[in-house]
Protein backbone atom coordinates (compact mmCIF):
# COMPACT_ATOMS: atom_id res chain seq x y z
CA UNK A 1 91.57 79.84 115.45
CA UNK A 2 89.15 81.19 112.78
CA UNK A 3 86.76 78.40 111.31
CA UNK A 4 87.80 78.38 107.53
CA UNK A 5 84.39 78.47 105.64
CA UNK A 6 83.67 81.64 108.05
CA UNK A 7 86.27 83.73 106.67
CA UNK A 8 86.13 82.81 103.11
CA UNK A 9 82.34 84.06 103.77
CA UNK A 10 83.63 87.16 104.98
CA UNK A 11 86.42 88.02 102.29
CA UNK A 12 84.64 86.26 98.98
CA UNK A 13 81.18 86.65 97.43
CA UNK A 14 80.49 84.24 94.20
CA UNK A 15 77.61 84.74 92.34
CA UNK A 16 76.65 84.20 88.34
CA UNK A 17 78.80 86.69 86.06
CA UNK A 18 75.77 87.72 84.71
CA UNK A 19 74.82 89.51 87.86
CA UNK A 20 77.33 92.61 87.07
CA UNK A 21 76.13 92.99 83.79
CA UNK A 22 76.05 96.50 83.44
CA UNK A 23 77.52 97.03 87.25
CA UNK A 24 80.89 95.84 87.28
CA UNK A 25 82.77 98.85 86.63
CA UNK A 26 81.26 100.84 88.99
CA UNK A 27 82.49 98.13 91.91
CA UNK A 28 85.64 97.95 90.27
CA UNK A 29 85.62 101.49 90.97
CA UNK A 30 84.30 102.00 94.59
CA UNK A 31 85.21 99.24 96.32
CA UNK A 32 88.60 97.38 97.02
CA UNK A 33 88.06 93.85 95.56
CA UNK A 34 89.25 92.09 92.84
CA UNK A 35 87.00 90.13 90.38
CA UNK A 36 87.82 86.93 89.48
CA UNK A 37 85.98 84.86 86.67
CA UNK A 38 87.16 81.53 85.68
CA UNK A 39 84.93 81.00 83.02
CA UNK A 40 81.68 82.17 81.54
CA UNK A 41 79.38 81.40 84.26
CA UNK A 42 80.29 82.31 87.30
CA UNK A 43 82.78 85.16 89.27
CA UNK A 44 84.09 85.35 92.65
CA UNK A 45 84.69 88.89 94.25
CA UNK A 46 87.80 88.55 96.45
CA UNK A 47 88.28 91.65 99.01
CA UNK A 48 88.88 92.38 103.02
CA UNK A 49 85.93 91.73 105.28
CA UNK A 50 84.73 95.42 105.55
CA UNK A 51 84.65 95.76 101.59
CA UNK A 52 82.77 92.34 101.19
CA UNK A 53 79.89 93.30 103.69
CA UNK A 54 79.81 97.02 101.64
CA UNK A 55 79.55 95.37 98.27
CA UNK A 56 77.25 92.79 99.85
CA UNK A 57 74.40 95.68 100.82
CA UNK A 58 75.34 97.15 97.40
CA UNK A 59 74.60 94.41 95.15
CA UNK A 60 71.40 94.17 97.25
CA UNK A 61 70.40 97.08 96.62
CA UNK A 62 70.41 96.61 92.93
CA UNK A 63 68.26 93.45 93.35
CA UNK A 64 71.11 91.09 93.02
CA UNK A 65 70.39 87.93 96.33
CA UNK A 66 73.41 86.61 97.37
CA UNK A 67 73.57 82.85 98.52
């Protein structure tokens, strides 16, 4: 059985809403995720495991370090 914390790490990046400024449309619009964001602060990026590691090398590209 799957550990728990391994797969939410594989299907969920959260990061400071701040970081899409100015980037969030174009990953609504080439990847499959969905962005979540609770409040002002921070967002969550819900998607399958193959569109989290994309997005992942994406937002690294454009300087944005994930935890």
């Amino acid at each position: 059985m799957p550990n728990p914390s391994r797969l939410r790490d594989s299907t969920q990046i959260e990061l400071p809403a701040h970081s899409l400024d100015g980037l969030r449309e174009q990953v609504e619009a080439e990847y499959t995720v969905t962005i979540l964001q609770d409040d002002s602060t921070q967002c969550r990026i819900v998607g399958s495991p193959v569109e989290i590691k994309a997005l992942s090398s994406f937002l690294s590209r454009h300087g944005i370090s994930l935890p």
